[in-house]
C-alpha atoms as a PDB file:
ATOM      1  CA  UNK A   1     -14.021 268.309 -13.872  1.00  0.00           C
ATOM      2  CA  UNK A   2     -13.197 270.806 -11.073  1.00  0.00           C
ATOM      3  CA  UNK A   3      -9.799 271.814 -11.014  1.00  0.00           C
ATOM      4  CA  UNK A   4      -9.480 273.502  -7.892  1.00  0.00           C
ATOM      5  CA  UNK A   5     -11.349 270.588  -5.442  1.00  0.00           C
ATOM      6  CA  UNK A   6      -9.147 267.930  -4.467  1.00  0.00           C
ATOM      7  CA  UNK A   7     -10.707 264.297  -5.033  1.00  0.00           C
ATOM      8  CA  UNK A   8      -9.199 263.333  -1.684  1.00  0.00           C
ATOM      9  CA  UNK A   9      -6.694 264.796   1.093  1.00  0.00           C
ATOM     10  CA  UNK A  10      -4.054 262.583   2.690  1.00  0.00           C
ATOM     11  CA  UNK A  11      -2.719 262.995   6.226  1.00  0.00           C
ATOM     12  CA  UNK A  12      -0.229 260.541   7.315  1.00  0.00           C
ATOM     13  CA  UNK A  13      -0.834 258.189   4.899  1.00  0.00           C
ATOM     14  CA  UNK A  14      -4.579 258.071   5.400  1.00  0.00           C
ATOM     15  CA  UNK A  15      -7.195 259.522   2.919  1.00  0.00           C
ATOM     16  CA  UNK A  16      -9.827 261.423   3.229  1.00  0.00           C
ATOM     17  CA  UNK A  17     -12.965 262.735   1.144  1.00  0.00           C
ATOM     18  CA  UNK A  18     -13.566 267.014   1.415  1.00  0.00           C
ATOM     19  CA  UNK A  19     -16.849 266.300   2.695  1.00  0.00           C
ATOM     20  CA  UNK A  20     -15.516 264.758   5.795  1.00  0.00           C
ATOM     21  CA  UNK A  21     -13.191 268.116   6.975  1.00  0.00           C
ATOM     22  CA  UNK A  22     -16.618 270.571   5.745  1.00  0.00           C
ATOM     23  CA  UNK A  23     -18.371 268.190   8.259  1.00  0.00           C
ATOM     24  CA  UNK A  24     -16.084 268.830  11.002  1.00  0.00           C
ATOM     25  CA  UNK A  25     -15.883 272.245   9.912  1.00  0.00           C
ATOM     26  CA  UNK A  26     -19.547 272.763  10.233  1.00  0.00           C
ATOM     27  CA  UNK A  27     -19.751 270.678  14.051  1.00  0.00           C
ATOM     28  CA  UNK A  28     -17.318 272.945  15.394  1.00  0.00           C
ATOM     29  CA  UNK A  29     -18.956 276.048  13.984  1.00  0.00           C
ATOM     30  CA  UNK A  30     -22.418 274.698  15.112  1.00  0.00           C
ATOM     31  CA  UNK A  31     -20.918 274.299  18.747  1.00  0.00           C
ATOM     32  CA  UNK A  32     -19.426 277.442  18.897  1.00  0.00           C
ATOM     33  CA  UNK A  33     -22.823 279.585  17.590  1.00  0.00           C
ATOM     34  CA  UNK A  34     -24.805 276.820  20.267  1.00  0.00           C
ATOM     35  CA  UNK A  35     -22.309 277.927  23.462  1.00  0.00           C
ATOM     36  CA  UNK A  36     -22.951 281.873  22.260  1.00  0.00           C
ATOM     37  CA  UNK A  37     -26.892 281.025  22.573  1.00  0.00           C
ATOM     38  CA  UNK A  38     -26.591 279.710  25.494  1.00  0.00           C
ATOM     39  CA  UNK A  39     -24.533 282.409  26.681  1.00  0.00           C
ATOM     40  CA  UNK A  40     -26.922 285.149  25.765  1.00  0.00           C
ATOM     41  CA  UNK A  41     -29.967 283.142  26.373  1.00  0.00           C
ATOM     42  CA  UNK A  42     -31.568 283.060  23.159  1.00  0.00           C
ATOM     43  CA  UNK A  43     -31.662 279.678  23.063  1.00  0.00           C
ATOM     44  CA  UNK A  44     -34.529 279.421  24.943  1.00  0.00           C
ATOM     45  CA  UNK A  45     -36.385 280.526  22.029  1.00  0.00           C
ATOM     46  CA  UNK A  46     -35.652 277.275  20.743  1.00  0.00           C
ATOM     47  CA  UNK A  47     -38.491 274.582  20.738  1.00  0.00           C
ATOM     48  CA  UNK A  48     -36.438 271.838  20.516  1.00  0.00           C
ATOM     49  CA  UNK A  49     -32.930 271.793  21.538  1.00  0.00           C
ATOM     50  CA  UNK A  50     -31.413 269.069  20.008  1.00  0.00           C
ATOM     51  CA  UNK A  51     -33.457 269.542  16.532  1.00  0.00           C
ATOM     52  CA  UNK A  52     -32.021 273.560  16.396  1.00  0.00           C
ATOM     53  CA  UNK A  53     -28.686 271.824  16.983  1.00  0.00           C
ATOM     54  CA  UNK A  54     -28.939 269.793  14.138  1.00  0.00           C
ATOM     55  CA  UNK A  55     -30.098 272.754  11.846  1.00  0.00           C
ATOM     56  CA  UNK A  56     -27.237 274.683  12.941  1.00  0.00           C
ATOM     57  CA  UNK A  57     -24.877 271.769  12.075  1.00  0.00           C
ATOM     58  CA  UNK A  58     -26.143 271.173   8.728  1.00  0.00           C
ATOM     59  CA  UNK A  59     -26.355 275.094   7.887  1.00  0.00           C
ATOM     60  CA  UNK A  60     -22.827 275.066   9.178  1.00  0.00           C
ATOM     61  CA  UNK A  61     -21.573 272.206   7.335  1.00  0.00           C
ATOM     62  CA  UNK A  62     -22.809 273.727   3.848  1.00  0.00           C
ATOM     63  CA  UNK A  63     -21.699 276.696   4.535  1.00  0.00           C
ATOM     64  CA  UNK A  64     -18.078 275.798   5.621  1.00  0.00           C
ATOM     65  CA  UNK A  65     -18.038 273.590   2.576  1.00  0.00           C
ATOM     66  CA  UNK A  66     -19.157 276.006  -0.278  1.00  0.00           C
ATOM     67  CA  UNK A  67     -17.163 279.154   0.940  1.00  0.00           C
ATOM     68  CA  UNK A  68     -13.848 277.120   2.500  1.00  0.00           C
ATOM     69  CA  UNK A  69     -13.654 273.390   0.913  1.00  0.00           C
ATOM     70  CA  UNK A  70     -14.846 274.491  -2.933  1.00  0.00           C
ATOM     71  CA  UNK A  71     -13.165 277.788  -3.858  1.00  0.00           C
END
């Protein structure tokens, strides 16, 4: 077992799994790298919008979660 990961996080009496924060995590990161794209135009490159936001959401999400969640 993992030492250092915590099973499950309470806030106000309410529990919740890691994987639900490196989810949020990862949405706000994704929106945040989307608005700068759209800022400086390169997300025109994209074929499909909605598919590249996805991408960026799930790259985001593992990302947040191995380097912030899982130390």
């Amino acid at each position: 077992m993992l030492a250092g990961v915590p099973s499950e996080v309470q806030i106000l009496g309410v529990y919740f799994p890691p994987l639900f924060f490196a989810i949020l995590g990862g949405l706000v990161c994704a929106i945040v790298v989307e608005r700068l794209l759209n800022l400086t135009g390169a997300s025109r490159f994209f074929w499909h919008p909605p598919l590249a936001h996805a991408a960026l959401w799930l790259l985001a999400t593992a990302l947040f979660g191995l380097f912030i969640i899982a130390p």
